[in-house]
N, C-alpha and C. Protein backbone atom coordinates (compact mmCIF):
# COMPACT_ATOMS: atom_id res chain seq x y z
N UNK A 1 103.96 115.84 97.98
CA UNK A 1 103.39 116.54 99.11
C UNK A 1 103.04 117.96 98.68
N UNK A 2 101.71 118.64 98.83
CA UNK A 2 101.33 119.38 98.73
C UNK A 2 102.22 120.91 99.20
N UNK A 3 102.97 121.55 98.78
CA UNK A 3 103.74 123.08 98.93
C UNK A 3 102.89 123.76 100.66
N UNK A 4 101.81 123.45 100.75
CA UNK A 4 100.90 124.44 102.10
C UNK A 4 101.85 123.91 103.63
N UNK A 5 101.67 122.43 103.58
CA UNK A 5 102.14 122.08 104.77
C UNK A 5 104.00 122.00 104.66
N UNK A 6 104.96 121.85 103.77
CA UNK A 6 105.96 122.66 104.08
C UNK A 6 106.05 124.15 104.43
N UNK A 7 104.90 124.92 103.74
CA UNK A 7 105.26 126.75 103.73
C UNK A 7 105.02 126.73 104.79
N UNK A 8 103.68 126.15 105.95
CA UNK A 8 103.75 126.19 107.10
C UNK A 8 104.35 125.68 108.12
N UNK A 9 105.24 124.22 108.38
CA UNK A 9 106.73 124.16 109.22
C UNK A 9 107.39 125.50 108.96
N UNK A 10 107.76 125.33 107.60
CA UNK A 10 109.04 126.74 107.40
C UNK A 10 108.83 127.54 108.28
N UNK A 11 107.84 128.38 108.14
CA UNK A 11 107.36 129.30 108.50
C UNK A 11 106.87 129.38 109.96
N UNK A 12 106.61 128.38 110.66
CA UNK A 12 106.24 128.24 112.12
C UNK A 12 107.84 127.80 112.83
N UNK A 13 108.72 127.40 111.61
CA UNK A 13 110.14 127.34 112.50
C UNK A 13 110.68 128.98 112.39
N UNK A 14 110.20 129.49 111.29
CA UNK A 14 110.52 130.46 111.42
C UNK A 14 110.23 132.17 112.29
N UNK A 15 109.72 131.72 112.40
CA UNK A 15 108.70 132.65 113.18
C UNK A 15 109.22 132.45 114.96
N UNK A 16 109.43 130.71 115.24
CA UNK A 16 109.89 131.34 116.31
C UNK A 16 111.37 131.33 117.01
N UNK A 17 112.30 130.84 115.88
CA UNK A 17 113.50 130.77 115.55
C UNK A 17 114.05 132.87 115.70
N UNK A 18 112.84 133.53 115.28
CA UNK A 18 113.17 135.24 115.38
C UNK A 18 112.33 135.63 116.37
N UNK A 19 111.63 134.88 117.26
CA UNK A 19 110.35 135.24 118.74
C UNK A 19 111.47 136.12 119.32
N UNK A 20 111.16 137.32 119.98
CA UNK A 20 109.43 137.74 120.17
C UNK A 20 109.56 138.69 119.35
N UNK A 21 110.31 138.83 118.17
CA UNK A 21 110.13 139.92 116.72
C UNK A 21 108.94 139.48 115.74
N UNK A 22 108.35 140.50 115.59
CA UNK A 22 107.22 140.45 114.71
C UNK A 22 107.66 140.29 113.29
N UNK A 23 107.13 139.51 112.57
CA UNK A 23 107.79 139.15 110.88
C UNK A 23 106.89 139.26 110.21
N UNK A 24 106.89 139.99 109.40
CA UNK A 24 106.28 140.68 107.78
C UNK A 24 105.90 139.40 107.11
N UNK A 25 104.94 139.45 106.73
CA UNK A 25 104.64 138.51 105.78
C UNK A 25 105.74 138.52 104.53
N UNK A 26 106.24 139.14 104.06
CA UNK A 26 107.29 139.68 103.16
C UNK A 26 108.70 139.40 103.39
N UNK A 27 108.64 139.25 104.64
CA UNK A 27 110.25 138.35 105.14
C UNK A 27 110.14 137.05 104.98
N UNK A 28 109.17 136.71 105.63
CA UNK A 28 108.51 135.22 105.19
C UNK A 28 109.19 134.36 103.96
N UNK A 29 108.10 135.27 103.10
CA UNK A 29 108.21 134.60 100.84
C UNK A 29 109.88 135.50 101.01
N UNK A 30 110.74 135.78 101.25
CA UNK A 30 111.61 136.04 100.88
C UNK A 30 112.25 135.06 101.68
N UNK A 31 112.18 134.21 102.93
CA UNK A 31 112.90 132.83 103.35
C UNK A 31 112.16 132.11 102.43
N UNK A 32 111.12 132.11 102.41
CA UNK A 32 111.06 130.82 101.44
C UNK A 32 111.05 130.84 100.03
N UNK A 33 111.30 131.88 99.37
CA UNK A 33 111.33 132.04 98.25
C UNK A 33 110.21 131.99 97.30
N UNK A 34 108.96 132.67 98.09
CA UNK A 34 107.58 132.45 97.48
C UNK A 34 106.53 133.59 97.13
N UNK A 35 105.75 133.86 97.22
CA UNK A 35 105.52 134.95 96.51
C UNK A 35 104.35 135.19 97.77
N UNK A 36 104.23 136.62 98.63
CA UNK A 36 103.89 136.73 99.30
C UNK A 36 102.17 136.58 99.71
N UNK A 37 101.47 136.42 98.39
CA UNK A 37 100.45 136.55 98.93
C UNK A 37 99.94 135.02 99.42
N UNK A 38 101.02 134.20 98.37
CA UNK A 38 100.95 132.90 99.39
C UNK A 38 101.01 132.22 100.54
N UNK A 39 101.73 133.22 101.28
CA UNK A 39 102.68 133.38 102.68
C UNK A 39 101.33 133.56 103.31
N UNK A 40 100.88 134.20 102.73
CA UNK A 40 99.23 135.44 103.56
C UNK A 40 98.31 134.27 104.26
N UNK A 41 98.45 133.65 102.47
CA UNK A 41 97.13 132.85 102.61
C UNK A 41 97.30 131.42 103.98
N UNK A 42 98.44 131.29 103.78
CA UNK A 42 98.78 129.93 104.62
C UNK A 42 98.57 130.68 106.09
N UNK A 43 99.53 131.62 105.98
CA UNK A 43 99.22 132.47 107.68
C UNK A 43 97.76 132.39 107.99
N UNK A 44 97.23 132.75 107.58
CA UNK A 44 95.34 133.19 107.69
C UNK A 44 95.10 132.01 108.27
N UNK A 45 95.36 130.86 107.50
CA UNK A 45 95.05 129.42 108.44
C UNK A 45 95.18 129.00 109.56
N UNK A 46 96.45 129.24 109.22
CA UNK A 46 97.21 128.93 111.25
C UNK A 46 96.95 130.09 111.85
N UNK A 47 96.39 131.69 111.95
CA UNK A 47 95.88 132.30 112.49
C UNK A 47 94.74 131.88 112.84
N UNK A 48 94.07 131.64 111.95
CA UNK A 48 92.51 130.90 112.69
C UNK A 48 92.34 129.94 113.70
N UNK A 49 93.40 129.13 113.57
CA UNK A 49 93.44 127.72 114.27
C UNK A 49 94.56 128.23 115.59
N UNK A 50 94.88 129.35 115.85
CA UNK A 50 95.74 129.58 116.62
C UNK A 50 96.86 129.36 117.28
N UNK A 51 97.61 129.46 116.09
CA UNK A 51 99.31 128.68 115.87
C UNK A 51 99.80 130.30 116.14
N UNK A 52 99.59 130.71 115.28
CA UNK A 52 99.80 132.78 115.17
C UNK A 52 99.39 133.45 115.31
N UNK A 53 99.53 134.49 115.94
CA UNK A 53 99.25 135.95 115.98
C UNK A 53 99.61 136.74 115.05
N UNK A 54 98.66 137.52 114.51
CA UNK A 54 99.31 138.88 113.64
C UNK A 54 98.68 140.03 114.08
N UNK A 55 98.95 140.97 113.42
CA UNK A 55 98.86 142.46 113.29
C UNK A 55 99.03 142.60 112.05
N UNK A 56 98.33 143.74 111.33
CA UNK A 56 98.28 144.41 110.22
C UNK A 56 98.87 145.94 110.37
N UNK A 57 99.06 146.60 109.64
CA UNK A 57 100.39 148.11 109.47
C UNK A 57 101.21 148.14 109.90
N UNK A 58 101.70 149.49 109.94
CA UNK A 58 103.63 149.85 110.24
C UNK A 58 104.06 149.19 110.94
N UNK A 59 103.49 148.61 112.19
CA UNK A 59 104.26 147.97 113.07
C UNK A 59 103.62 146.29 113.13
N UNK A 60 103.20 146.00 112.47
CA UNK A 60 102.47 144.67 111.95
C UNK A 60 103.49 143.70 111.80
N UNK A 61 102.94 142.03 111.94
CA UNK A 61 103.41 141.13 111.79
C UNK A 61 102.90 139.86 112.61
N UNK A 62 103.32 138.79 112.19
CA UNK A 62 103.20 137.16 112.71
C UNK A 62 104.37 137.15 113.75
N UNK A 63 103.77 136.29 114.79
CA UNK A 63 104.83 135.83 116.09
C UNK A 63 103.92 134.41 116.14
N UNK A 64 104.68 133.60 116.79
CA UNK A 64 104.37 132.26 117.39
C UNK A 64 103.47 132.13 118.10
N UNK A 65 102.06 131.54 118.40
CA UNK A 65 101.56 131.65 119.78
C UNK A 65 102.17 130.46 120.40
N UNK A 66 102.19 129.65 119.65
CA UNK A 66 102.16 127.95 120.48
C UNK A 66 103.98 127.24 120.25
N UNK A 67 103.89 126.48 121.90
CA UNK A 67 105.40 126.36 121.32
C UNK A 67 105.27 124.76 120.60
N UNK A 68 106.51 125.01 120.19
CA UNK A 68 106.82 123.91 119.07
C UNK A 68 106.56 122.57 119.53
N UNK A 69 106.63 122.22 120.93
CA UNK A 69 106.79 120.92 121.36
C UNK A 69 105.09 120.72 121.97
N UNK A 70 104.00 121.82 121.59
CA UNK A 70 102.53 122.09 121.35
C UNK A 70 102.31 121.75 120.19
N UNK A 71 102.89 121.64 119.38
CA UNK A 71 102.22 121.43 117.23
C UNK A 71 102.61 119.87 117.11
N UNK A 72 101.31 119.54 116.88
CA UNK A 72 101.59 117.68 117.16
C UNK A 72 101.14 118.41 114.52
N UNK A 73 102.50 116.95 114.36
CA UNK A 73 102.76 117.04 113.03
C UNK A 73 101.39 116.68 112.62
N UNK A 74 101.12 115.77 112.60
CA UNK A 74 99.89 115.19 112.10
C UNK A 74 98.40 116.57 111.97
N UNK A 75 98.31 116.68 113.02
CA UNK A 75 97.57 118.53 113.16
C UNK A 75 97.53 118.95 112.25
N UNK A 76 99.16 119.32 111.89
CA UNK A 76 99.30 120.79 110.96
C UNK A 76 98.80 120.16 109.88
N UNK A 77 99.37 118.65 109.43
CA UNK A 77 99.27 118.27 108.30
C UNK A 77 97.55 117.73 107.85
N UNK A 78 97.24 118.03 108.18
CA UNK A 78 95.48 117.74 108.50
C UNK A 78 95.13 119.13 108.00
N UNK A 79 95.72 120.00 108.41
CA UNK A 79 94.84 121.38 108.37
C UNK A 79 95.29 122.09 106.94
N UNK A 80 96.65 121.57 106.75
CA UNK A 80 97.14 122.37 105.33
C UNK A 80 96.54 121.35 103.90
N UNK A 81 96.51 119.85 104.23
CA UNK A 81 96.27 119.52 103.30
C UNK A 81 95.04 118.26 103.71
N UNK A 82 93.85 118.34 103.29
CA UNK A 82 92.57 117.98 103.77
C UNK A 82 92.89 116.67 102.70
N UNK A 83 92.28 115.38 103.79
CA UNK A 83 92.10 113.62 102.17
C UNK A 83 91.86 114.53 101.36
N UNK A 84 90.58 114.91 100.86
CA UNK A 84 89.88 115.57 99.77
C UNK A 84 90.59 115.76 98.40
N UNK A 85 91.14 117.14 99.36
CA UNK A 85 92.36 117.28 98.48
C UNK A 85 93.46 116.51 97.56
N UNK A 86 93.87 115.31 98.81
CA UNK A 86 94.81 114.64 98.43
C UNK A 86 94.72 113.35 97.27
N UNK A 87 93.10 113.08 97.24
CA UNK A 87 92.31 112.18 96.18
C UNK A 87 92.33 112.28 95.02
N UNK A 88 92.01 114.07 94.80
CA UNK A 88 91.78 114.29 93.57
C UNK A 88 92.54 114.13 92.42
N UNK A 89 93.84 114.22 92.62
CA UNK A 89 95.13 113.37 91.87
C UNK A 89 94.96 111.81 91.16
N UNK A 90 94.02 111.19 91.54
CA UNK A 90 94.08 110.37 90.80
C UNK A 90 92.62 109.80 90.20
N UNK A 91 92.09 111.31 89.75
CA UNK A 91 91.14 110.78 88.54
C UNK A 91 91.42 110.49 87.25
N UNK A 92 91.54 109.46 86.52
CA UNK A 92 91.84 109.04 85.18
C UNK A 92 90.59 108.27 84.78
N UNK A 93 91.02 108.21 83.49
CA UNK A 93 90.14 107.14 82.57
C UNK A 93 88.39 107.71 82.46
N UNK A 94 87.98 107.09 81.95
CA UNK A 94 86.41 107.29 81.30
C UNK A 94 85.36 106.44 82.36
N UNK A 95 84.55 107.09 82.92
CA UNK A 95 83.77 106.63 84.60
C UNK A 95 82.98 105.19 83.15
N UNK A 96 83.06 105.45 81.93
CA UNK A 96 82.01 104.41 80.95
C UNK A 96 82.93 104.10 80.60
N UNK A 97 83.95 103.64 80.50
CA UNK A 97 84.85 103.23 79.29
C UNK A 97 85.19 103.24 78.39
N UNK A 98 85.90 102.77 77.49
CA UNK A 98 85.69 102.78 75.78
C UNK A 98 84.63 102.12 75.45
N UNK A 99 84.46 100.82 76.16
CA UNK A 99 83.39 99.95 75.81
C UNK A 99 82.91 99.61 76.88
N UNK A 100 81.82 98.72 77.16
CA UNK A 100 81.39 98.03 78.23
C UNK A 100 82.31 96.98 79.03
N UNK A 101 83.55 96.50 77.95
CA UNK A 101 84.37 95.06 79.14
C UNK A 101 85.77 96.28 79.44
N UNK A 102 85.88 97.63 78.96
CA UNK A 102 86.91 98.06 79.13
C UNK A 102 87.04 98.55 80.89
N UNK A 103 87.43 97.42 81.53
CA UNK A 103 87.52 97.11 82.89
C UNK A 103 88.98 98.80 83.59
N UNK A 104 89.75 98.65 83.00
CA UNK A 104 90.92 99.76 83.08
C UNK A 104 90.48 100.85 83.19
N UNK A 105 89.59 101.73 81.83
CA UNK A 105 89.36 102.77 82.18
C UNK A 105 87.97 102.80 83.13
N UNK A 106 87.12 102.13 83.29
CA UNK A 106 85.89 102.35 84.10
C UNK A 106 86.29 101.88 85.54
N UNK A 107 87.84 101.76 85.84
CA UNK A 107 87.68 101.04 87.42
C UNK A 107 89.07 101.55 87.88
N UNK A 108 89.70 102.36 86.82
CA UNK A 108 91.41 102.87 87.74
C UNK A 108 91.32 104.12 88.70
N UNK A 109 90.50 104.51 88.39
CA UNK A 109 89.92 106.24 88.90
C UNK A 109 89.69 105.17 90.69
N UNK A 110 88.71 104.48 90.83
CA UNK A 110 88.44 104.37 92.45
C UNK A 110 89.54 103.14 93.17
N UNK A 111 90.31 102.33 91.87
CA UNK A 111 91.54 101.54 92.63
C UNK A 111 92.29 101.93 92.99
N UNK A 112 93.18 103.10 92.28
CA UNK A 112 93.80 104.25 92.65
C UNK A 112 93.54 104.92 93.80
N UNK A 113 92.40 105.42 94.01
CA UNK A 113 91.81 106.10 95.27
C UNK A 113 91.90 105.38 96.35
N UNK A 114 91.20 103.54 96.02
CA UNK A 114 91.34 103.07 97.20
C UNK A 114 92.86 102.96 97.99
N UNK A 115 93.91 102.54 96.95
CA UNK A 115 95.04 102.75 97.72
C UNK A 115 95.57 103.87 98.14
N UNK A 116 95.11 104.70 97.81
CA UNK A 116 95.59 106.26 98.45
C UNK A 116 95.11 106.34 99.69
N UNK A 117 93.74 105.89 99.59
CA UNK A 117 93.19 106.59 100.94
C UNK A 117 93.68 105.62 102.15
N UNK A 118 94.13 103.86 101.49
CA UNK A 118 94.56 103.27 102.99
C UNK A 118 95.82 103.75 103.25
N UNK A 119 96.66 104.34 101.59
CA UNK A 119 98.28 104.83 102.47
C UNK A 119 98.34 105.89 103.14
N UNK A 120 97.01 106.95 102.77
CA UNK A 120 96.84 108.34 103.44
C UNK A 120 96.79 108.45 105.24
N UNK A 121 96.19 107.13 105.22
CA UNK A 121 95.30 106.87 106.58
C UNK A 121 96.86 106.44 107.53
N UNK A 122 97.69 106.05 106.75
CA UNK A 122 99.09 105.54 107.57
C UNK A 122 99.64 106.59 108.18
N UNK A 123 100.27 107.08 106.81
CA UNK A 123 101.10 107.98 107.24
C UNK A 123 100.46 109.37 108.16
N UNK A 124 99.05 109.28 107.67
CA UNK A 124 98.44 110.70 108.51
C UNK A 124 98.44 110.00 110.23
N UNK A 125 98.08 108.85 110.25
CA UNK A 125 98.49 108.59 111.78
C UNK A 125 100.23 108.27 112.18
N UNK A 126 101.04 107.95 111.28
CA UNK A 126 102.49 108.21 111.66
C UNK A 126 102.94 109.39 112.30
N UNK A 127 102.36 110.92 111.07
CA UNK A 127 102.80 111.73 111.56
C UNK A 127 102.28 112.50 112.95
N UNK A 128 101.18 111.92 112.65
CA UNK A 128 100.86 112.42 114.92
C UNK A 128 101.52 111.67 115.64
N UNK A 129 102.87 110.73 115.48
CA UNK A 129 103.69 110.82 116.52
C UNK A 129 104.20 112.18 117.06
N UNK A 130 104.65 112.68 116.51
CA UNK A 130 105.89 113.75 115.87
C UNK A 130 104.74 115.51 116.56
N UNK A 131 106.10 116.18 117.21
CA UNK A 131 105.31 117.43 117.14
C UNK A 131 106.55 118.21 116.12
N UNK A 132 105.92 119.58 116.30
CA UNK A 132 107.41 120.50 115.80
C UNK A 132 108.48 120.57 116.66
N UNK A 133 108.75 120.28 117.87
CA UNK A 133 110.03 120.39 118.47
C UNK A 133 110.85 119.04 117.61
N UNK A 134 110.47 118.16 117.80
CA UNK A 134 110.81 116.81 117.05
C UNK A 134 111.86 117.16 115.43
N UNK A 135 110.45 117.36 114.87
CA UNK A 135 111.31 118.36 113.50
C UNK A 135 112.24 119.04 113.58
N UNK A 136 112.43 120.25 114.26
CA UNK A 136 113.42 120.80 114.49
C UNK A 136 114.73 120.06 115.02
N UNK A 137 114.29 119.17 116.27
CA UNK A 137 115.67 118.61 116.61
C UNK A 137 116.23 117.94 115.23
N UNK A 138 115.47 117.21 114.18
CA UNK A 138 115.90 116.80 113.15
C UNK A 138 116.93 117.48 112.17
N UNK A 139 115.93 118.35 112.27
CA UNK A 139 116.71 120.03 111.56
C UNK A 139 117.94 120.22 111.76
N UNK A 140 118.60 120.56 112.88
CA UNK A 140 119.59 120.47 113.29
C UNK A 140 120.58 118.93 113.59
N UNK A 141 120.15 117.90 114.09
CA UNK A 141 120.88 116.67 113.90
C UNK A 141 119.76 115.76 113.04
N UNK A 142 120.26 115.58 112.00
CA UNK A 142 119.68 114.83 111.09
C UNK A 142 120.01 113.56 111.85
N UNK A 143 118.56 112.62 111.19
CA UNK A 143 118.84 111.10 111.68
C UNK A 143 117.92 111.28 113.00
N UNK A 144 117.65 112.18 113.87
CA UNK A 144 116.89 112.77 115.35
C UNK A 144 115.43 111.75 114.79
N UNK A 145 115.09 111.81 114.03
CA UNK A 145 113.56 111.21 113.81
C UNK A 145 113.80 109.80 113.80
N UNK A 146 114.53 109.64 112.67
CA UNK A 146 114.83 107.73 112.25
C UNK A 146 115.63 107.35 113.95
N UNK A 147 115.85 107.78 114.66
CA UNK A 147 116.39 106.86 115.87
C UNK A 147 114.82 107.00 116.70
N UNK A 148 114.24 108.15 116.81
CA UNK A 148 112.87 108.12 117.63
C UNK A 148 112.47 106.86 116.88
N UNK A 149 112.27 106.77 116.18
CA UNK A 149 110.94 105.33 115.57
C UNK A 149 111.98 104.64 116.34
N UNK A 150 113.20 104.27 115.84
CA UNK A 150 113.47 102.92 116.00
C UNK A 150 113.54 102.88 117.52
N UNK A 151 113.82 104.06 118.53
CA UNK A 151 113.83 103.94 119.58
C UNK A 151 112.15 102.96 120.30
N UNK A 152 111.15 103.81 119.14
CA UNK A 152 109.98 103.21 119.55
C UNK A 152 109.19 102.11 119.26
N UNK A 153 110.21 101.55 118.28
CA UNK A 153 109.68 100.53 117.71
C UNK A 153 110.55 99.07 118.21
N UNK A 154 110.91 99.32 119.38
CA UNK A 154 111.59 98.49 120.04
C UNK A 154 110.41 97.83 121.37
């Protein structure tokens, strides 16, 4: 899983786990242990899409706009990490082959893909069950998710 859509849970639990205190981008990469301009860049996103509010100088910072049981999972995870993205991982082999019958390298690059994109298509609709309140209850009592399915899969 791509590092964007954890930095952003973290960080959207975090943010309103300290509401209605404004948080530094710099408090941020120091919970998560990341280097701040990364923090920036992910914020900028969910600022656009209007998860956060910021401010810039002395008295600057990120707060929550939306509450947690508003952030459907699937969303976030759409916005931090695009298919596109998630494809490009499995280009291998020679689009010509070694030779003309070399079937492996001229055909693993889009078999590969094809199964990505039908497991992508799963789990990206699994996780729009799920908002962030969900997560969190997990957070705190582990197992909170695995009884929702099975609750719903009854």
């Amino acid at each position: 899983m791509k590092l964007d859509f954890s930095v952003a849970v973290h960080s959207l639990f975090y943010l309103e786990e300290n509401s209605p205190r404004k948080i530094a981008s710099r408090e941020l990469a120091a919970s998560l242990d990341l280097n701040a301009v990364v923090i920036r860049n992910i914020l900028s996103v969910l600022h656009k899409k209007g998860y956060i509010e910021g401010s810039v100088g002395k008295n600057g910072g990120y707060q929550l706009k939306k509450a947690l049981i508003d952030i459907n999972v699937g969303e976030l995870y759409d916005l931090t990490i695009p298919p596109t993205l998630s494809y490009a991982r499995f280009i291998t082999g020679r689009s010509e082959g070694i030779n003309k019958v070399d079937q492996i390298s001229s055909n693993m690059s889009e078999t590969l893909t094809d199964l990505f994109t039908l497991a992508d298509r799963r789990y990206r609709a699994f996780y729009r069950h799920f908002t962030l309140a969900d997560l969190k209850q997990d957070l705190y009592h582990h197992g909170y998710l695995k009884k929702l399915v099975k609750n719903n899969d009854k």
